[in-house]
C-alpha atoms as a PDB file:
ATOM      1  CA  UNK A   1       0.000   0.000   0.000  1.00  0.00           C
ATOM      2  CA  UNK A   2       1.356   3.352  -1.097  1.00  0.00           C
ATOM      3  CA  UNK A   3       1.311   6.139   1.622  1.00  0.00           C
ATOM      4  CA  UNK A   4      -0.672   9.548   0.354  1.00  0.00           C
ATOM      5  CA  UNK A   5       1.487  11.815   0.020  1.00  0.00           C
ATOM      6  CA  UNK A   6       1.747  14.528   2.757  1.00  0.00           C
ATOM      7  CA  UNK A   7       0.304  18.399   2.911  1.00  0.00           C
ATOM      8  CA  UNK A   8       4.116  19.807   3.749  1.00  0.00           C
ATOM      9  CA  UNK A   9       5.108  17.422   0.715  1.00  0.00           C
ATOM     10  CA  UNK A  10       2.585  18.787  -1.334  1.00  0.00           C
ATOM     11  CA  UNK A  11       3.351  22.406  -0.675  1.00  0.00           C
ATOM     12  CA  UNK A  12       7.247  21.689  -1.192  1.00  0.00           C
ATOM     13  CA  UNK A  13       6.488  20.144  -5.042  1.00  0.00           C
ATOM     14  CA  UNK A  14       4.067  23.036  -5.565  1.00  0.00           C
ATOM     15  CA  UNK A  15       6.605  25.782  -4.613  1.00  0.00           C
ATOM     16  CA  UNK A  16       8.631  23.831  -6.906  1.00  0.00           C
ATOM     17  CA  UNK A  17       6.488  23.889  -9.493  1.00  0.00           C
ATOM     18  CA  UNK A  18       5.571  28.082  -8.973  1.00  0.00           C
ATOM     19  CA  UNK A  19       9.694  28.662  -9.092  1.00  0.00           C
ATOM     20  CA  UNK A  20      10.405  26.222 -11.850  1.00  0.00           C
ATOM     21  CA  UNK A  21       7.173  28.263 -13.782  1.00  0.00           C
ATOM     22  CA  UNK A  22       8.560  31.436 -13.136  1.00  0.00           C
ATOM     23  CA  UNK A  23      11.798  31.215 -14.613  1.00  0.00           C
ATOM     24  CA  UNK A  24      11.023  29.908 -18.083  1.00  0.00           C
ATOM     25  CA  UNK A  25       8.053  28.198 -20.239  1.00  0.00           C
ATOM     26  CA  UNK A  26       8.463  24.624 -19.774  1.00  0.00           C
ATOM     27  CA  UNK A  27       8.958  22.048 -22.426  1.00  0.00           C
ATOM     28  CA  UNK A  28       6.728  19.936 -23.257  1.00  0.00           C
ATOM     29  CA  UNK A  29       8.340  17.044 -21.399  1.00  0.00           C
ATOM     30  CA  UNK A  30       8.179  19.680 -18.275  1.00  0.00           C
ATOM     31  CA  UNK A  31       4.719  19.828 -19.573  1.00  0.00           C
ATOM     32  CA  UNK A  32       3.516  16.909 -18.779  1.00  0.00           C
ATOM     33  CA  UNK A  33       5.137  15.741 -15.822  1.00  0.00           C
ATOM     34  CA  UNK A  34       3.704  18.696 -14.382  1.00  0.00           C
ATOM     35  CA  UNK A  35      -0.069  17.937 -15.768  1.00  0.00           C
ATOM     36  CA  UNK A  36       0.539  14.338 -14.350  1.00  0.00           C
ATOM     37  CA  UNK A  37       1.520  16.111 -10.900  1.00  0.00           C
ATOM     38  CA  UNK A  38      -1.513  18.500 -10.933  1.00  0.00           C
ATOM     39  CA  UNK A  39      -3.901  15.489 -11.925  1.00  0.00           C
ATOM     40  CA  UNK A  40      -2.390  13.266  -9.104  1.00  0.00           C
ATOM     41  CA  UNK A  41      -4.133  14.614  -5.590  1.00  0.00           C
ATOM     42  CA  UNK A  42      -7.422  16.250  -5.643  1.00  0.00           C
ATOM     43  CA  UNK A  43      -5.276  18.702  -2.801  1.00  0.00           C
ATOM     44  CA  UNK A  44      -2.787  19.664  -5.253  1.00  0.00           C
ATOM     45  CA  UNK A  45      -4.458  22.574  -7.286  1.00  0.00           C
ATOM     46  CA  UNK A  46      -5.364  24.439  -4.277  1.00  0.00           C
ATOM     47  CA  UNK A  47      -1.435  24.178  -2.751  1.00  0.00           C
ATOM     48  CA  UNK A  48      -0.891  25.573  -6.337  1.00  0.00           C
ATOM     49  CA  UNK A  49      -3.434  28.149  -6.086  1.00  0.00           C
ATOM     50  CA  UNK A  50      -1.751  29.322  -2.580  1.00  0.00           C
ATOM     51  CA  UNK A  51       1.664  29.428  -3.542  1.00  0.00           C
ATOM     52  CA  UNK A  52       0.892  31.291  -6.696  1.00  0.00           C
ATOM     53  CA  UNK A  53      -0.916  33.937  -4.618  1.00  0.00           C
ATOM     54  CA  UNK A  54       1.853  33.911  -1.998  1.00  0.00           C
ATOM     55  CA  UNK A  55       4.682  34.404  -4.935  1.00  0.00           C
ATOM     56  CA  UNK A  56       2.195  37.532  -6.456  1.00  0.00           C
ATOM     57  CA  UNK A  57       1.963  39.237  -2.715  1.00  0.00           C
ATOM     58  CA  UNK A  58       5.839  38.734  -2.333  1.00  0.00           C
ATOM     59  CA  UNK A  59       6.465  39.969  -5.416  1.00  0.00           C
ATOM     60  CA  UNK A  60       4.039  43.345  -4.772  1.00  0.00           C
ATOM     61  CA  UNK A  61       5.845  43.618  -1.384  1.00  0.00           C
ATOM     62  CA  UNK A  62       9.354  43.883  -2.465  1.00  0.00           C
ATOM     63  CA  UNK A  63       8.120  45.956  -5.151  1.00  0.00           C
ATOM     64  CA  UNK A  64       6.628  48.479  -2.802  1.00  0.00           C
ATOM     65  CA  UNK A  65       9.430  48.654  -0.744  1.00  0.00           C
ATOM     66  CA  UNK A  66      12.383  48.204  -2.844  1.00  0.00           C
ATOM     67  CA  UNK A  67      13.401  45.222  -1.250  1.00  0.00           C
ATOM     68  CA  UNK A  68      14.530  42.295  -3.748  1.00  0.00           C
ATOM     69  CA  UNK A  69      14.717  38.702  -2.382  1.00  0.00           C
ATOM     70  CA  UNK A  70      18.355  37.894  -0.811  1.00  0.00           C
ATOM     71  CA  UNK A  71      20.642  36.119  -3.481  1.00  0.00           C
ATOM     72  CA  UNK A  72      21.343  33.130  -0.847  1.00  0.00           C
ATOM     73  CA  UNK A  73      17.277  32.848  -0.684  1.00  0.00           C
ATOM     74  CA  UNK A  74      15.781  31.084  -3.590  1.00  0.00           C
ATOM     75  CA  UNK A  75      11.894  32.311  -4.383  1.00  0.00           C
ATOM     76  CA  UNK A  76      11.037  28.330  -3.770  1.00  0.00           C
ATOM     77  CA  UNK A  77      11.692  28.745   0.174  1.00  0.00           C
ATOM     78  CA  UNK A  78      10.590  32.284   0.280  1.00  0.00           C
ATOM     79  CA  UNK A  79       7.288  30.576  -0.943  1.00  0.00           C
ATOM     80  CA  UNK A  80       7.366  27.970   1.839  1.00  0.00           C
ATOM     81  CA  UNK A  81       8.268  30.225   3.966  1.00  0.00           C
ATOM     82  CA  UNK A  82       5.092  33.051   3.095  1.00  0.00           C
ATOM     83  CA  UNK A  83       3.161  29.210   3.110  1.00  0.00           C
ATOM     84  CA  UNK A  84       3.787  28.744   6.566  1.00  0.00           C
ATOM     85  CA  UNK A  85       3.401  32.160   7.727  1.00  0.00           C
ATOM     86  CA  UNK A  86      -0.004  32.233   6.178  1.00  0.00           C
ATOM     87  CA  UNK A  87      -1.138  28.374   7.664  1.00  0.00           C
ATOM     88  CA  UNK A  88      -0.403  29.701  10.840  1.00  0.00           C
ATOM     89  CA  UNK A  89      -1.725  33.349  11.151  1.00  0.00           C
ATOM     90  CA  UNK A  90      -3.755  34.478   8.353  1.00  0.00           C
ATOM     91  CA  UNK A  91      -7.223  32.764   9.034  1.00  0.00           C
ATOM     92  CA  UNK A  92      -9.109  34.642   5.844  1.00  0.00           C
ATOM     93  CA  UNK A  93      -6.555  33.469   2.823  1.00  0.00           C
ATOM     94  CA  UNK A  94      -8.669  30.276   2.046  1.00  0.00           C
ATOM     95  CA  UNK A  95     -11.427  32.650   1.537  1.00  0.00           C
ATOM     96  CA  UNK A  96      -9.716  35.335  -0.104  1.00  0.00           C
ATOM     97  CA  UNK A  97      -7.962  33.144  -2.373  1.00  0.00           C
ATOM     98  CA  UNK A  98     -11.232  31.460  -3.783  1.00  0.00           C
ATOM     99  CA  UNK A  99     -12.347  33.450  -7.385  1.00  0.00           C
ATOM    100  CA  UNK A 100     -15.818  35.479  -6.835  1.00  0.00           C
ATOM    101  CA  UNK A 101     -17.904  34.892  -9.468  1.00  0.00           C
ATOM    102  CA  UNK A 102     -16.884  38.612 -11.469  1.00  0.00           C
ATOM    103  CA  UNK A 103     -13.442  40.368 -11.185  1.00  0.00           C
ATOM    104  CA  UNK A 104     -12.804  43.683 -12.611  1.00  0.00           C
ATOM    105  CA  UNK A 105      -9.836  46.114 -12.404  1.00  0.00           C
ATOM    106  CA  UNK A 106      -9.750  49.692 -12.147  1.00  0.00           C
ATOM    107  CA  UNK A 107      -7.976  52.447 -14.677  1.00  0.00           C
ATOM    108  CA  UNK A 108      -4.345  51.546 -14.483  1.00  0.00           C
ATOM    109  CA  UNK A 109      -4.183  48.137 -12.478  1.00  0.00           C
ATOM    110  CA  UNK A 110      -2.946  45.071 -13.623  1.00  0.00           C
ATOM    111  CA  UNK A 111      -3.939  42.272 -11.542  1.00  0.00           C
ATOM    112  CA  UNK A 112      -3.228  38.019 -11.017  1.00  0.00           C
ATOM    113  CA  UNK A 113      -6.761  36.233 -10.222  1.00  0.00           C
ATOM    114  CA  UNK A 114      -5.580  33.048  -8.978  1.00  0.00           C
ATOM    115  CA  UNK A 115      -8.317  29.814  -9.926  1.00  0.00           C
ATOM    116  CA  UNK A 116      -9.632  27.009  -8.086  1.00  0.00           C
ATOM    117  CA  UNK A 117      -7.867  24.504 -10.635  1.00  0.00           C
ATOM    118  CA  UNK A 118      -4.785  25.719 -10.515  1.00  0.00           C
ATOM    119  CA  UNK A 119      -4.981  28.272 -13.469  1.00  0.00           C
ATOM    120  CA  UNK A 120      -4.458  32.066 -13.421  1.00  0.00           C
ATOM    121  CA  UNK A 121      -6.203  34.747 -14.751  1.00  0.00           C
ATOM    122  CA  UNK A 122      -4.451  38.147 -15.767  1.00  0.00           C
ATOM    123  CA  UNK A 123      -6.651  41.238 -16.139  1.00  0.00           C
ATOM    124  CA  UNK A 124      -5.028  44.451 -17.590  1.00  0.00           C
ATOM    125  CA  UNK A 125      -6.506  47.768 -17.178  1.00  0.00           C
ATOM    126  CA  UNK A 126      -9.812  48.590 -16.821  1.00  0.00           C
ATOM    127  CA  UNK A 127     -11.433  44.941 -17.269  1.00  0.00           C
ATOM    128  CA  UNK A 128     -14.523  42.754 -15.850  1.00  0.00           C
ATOM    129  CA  UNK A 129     -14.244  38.880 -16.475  1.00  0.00           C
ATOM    130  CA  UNK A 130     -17.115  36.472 -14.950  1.00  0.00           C
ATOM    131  CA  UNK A 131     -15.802  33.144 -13.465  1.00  0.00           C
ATOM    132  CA  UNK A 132     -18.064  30.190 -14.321  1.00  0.00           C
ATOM    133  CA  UNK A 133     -16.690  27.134 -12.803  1.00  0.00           C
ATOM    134  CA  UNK A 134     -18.802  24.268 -13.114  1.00  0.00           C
ATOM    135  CA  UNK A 135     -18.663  20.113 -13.054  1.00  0.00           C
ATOM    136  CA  UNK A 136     -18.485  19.669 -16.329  1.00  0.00           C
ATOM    137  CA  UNK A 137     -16.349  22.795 -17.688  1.00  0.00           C
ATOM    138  CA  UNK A 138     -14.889  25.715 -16.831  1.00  0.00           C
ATOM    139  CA  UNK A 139     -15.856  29.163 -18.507  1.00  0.00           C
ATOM    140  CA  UNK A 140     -14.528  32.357 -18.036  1.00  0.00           C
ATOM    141  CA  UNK A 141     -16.486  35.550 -19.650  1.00  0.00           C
ATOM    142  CA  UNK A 142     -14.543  38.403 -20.962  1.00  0.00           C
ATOM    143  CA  UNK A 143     -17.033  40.870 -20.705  1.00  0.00           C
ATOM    144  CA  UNK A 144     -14.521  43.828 -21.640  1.00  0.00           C
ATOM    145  CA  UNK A 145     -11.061  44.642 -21.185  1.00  0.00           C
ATOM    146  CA  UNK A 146      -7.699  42.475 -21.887  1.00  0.00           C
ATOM    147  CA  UNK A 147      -6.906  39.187 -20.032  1.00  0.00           C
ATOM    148  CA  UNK A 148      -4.003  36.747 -19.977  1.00  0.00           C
ATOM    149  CA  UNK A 149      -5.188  32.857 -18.735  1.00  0.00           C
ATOM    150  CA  UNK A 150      -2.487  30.531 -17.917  1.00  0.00           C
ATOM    151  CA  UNK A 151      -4.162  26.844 -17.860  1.00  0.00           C
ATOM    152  CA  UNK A 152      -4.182  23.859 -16.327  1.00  0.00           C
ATOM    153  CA  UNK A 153      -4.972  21.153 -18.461  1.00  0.00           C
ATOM    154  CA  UNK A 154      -7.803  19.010 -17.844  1.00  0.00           C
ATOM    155  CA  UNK A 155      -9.562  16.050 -20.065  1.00  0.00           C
ATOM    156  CA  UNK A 156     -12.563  15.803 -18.178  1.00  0.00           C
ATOM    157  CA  UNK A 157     -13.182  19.608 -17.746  1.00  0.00           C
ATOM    158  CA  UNK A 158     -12.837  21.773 -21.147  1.00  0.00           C
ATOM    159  CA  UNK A 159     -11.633  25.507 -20.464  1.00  0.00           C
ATOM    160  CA  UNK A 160     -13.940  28.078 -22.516  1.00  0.00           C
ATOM    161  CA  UNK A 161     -13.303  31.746 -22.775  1.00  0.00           C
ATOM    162  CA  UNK A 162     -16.379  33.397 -24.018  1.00  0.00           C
ATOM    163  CA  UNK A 163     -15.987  36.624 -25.992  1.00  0.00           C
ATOM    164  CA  UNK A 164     -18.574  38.658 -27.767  1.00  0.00           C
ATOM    165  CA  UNK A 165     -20.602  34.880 -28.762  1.00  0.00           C
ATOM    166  CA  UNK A 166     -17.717  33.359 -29.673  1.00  0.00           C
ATOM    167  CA  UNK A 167     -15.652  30.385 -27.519  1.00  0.00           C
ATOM    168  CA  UNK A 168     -12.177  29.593 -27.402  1.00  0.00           C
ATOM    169  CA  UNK A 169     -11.619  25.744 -25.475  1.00  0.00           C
ATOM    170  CA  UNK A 170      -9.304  23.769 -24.860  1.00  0.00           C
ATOM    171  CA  UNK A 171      -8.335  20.886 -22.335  1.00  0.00           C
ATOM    172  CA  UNK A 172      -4.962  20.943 -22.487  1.00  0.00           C
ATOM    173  CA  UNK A 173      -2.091  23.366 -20.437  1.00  0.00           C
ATOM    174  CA  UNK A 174      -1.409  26.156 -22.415  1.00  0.00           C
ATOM    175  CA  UNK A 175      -1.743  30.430 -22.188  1.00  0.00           C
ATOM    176  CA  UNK A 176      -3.018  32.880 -24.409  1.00  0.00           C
ATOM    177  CA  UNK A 177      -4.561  36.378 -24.357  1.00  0.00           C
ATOM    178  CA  UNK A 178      -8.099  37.789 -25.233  1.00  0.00           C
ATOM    179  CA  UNK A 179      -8.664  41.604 -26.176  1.00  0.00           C
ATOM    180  CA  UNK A 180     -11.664  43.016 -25.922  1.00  0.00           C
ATOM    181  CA  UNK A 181     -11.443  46.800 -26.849  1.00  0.00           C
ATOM    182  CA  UNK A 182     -14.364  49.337 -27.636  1.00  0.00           C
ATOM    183  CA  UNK A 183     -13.912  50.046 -31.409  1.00  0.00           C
ATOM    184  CA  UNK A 184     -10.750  47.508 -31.829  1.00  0.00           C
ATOM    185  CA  UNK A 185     -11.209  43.796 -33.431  1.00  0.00           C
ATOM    186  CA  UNK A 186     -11.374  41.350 -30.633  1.00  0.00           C
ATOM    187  CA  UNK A 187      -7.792  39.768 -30.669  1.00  0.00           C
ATOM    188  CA  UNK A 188      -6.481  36.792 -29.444  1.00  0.00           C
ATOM    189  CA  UNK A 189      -2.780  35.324 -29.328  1.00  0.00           C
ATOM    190  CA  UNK A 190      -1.762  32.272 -28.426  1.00  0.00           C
ATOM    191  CA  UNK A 191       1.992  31.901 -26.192  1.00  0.00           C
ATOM    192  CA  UNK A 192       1.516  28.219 -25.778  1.00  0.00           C
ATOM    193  CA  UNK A 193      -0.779  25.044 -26.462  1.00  0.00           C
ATOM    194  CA  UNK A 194      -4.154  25.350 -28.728  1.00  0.00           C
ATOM    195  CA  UNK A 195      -7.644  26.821 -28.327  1.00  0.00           C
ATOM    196  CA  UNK A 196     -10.289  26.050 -30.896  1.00  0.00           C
ATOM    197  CA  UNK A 197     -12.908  28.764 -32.079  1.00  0.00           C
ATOM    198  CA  UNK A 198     -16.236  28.142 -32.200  1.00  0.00           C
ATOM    199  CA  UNK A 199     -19.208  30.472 -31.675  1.00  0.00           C
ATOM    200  CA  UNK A 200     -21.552  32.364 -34.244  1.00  0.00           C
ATOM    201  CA  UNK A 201     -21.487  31.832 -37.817  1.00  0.00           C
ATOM    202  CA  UNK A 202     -17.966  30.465 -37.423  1.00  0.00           C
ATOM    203  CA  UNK A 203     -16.612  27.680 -39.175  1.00  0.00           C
ATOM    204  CA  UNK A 204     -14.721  25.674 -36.133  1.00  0.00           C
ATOM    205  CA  UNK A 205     -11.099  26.700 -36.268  1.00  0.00           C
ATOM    206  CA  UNK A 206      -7.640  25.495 -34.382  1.00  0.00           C
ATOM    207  CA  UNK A 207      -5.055  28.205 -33.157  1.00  0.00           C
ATOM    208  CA  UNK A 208      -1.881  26.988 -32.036  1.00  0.00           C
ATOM    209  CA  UNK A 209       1.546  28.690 -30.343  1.00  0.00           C
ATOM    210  CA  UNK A 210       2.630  31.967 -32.088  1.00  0.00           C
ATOM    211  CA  UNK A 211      -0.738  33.090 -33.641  1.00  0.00           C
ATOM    212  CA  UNK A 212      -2.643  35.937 -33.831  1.00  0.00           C
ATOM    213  CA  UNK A 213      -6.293  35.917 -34.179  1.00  0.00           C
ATOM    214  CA  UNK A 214      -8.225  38.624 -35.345  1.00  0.00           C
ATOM    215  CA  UNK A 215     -11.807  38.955 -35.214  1.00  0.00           C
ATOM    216  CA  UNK A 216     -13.708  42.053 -36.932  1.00  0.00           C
ATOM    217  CA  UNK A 217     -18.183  41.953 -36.559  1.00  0.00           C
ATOM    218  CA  UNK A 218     -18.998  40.690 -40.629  1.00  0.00           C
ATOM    219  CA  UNK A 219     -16.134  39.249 -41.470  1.00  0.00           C
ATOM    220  CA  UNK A 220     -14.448  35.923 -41.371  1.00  0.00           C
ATOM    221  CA  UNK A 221     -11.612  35.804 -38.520  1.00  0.00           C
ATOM    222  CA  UNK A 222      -8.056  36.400 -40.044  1.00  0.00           C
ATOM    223  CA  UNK A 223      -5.023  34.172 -38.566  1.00  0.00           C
ATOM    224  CA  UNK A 224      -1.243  34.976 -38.566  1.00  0.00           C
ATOM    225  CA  UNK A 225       1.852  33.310 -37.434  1.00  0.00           C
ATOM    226  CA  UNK A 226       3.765  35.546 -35.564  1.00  0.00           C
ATOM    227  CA  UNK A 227       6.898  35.464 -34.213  1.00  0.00           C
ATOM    228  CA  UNK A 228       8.095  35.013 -30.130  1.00  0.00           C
ATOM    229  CA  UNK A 229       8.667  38.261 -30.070  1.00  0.00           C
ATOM    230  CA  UNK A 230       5.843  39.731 -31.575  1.00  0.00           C
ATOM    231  CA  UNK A 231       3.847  37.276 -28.720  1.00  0.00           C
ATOM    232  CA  UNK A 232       6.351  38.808 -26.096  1.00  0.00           C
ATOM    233  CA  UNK A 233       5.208  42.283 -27.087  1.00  0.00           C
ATOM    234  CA  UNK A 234       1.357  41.479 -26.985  1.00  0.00           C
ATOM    235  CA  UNK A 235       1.975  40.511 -23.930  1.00  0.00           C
ATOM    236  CA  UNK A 236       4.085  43.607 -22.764  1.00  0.00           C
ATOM    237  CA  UNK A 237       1.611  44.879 -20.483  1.00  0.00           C
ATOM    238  CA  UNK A 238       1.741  42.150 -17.867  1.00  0.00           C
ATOM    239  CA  UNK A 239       5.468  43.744 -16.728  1.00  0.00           C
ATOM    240  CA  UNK A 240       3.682  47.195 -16.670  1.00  0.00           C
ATOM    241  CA  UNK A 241       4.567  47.892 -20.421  1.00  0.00           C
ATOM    242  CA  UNK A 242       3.405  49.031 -23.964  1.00  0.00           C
ATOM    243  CA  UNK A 243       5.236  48.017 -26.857  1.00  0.00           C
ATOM    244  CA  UNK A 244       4.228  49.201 -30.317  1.00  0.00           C
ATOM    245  CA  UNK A 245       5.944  48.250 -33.712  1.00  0.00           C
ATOM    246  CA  UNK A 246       4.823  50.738 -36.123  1.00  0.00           C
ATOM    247  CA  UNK A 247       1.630  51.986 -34.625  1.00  0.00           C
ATOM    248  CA  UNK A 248       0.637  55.220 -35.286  1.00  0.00           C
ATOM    249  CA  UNK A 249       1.069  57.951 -32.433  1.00  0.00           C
ATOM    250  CA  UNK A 250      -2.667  58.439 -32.974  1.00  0.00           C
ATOM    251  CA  UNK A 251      -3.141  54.306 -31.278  1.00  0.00           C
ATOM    252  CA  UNK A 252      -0.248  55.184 -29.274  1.00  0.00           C
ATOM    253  CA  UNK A 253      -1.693  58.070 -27.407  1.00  0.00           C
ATOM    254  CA  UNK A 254      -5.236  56.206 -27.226  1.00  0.00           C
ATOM    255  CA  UNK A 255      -2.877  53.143 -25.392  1.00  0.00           C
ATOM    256  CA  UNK A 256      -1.777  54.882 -23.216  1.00  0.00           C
ATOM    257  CA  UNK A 257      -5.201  57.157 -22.325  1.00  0.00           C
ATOM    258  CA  UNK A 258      -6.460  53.526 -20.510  1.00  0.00           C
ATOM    259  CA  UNK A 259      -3.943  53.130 -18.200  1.00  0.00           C
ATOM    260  CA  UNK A 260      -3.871  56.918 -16.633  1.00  0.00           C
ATOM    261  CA  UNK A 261      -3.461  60.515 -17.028  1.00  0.00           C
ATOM    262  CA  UNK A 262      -2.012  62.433 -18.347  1.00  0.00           C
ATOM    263  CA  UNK A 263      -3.583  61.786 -21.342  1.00  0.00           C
ATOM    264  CA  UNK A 264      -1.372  62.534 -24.496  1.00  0.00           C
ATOM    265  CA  UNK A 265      -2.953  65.191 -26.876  1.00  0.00           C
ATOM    266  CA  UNK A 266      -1.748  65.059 -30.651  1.00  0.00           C
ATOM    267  CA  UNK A 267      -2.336  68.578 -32.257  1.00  0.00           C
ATOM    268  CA  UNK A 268      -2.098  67.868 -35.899  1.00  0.00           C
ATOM    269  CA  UNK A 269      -3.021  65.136 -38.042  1.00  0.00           C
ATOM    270  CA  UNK A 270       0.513  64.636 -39.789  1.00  0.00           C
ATOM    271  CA  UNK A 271       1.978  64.036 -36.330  1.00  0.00           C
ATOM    272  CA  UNK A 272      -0.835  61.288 -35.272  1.00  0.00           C
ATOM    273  CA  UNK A 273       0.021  59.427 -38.425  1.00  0.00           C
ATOM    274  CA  UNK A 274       3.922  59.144 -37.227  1.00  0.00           C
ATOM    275  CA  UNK A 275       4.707  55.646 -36.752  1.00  0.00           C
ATOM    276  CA  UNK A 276       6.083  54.778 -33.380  1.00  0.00           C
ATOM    277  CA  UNK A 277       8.265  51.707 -32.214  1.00  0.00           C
ATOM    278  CA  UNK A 278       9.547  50.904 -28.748  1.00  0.00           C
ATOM    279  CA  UNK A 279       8.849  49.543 -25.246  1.00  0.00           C
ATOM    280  CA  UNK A 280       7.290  51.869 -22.809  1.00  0.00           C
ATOM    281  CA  UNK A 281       6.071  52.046 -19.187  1.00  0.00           C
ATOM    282  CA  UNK A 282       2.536  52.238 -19.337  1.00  0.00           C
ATOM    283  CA  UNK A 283       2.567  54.584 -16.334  1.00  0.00           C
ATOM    284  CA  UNK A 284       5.113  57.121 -18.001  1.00  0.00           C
ATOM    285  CA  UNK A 285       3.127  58.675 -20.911  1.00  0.00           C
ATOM    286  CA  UNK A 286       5.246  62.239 -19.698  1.00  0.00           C
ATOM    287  CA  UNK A 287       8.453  59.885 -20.405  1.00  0.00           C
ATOM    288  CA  UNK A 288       6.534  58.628 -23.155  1.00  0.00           C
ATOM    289  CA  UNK A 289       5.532  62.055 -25.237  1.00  0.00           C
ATOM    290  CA  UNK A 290       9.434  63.551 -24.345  1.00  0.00           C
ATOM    291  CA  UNK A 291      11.128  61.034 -25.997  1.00  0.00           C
ATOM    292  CA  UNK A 292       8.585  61.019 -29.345  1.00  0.00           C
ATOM    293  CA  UNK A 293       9.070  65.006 -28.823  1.00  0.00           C
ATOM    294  CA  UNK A 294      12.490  64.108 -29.548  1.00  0.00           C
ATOM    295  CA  UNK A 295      12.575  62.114 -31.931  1.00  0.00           C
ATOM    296  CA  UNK A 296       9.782  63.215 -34.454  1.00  0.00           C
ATOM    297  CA  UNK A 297      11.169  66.952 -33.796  1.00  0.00           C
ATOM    298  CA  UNK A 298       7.797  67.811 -31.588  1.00  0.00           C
ATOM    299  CA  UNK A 299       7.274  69.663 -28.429  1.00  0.00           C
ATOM    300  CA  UNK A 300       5.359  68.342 -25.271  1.00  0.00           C
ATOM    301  CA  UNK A 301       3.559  71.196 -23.627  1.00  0.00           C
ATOM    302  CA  UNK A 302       1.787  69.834 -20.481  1.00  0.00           C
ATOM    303  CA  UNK A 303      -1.358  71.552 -20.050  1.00  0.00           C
ATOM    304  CA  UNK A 304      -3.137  70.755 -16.881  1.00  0.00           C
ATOM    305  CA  UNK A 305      -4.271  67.102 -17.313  1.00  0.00           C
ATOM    306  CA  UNK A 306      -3.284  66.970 -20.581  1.00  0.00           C
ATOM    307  CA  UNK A 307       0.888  66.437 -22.541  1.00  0.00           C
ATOM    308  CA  UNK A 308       0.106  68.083 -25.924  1.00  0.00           C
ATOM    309  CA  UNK A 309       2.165  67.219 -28.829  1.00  0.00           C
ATOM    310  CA  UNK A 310       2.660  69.385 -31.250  1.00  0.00           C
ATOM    311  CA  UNK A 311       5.581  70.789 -33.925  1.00  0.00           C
ATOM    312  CA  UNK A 312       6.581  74.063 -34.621  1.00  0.00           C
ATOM    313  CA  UNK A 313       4.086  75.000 -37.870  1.00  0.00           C
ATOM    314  CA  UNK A 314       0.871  73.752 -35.516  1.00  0.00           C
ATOM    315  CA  UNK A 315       1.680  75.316 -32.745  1.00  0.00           C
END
């Protein structure tokens, strides 16, 4: 008879599995010996869950306080350790760390929604997603906004995301992000695994890693192959980032306008058609409009709430 396997062993091969996570994508040998781990114990998604939520509140701590993780600590035993802390004085994180039924950010935050199975939810800016875990599948709702879902695979219990009447499932581990932007095409790319469309007048359709969906009301969906770091940068915004690659400072100045003020103000129409490249802080659009002053020979006047752009003939 083979002993079940211990809560304090559980929690070590989860922290494992949270630092081994964090550092890289795994293979797909990594892959599945971690699906195999997940699908072993009926305890093992929620030690997941925890440790994922302890590594995102470490993280936001050091952050606010400018206080990086010792070199001679690895992040696997600062997880045990924030593990233990919480088993033994925090009596509300079983309760906080179970997914309401709707999460929503405000202007500017960025936040991880750990799930019940083990996966994670995303939400950028300025987004409401409703959580619809049930026996037979599990559906998240994008109702608007941006959202990146890290999943855990699961044969028995399809993962839908459900955009505008359309569904993207799969059962197996993989990640990908959903856009859902007022007077944008829905977009969704796909970091790892495969989702298949369905939904509308759709013809079924299979997206796999390093593709780009596009989805415009009226007209069939368009698919791209696109390279890792083309994925990397539409998926910028996670580390607090915008990238473009020859956007327009018009769609530049609107990307910025949902994270915060001040909002960027583009005084002539020659300028807004300027195409922009780089890697931004989304929080920065004054270190944002200095350095396109710069470079596109512009001036940024700040004018109470407002960084107007402008160059010398329109001002």
């Amino acid at each position: 008879m083979v002993d079940r396997q211990t809560s304090q062993s559980i929690d070590d091969d989860a922290a494992t599995w949270v630092a081994r996570r964090d550092r890289a994508p795994l293979t797909p040998t990594e892959q599945a010996e971690f699906d195999a781990w997940l699908a072993g114990d009926d305890r093992r998604p929620g030690a997941l869950m925890r440790l994922q939520a302890i590594d995102l509140a470490s993280r936001a701590a050091g952050e606010r306080h400018d206080l990086p993780f010792p070199a001679s600590v690895s992040r696997r035993r600062m997880l045990l350790w924030g593990g233990a802390s919480a088993a033994a004085g925090v009596a509300g994180l079983a309760v906080a760390l179970q997914a309401p039924r709707a999460q929503a950010t405000q202007r500017g935050e960025v936040r991880l929604v750990p799930l019940r199975d083990g996966s994670t939810m995303t939400l950028n800016t300025n987004s409401v997603a409703r959580v619809k875990y049930g026996n037979d599948r599990r559906v998240i709702e994008l109702i608007r906004g941006e959202a990146f879902f890290s999943v855990a695979g699961d044969a028995l219990r399809p993962f839908q995301v459900e955009v505008a009447g359309r569904r993207l499932t799969t059962t197996a581990s993989g990640a990908f992000r959903v856009s859902r932007l007022t007077d944008v095409p829905i977009l969704v790319t796909v970091q790892q695994g495969q989702l298949d469309l369905s939904g509308g007048a759709l013809e079924p359709m299979r997206l796999t890693a390093n593709s780009r969906l596009e989805l415009v009301a009226g007209h069939p969906p368009t698919v791209q192959r696109i390279s890792a770091r083309d994925v990397e940068r539409d998926l910028a915004w996670r580390e607090g980032k915008i990238a473009f690659k020859g956007d327009t400072l018009e769609d530049a100045a609107h990307a910025f306008a949902r994270y915060g003020d001040p909002r960027v103000v583009i005084a002539d129409p020659a300028l807004a058609r300027e195409p922009i490249t780089g890697l931004f802080a989304a929080n920065d659009p004054a270190g944002f409009s200095r350095t396109v002053a710069f470079a596109l020979d512009a001036t940024a006047t700040r004018r109470g709430n407002e960084i107007v752009l402008s160059r010398s003939s329109s001002q």
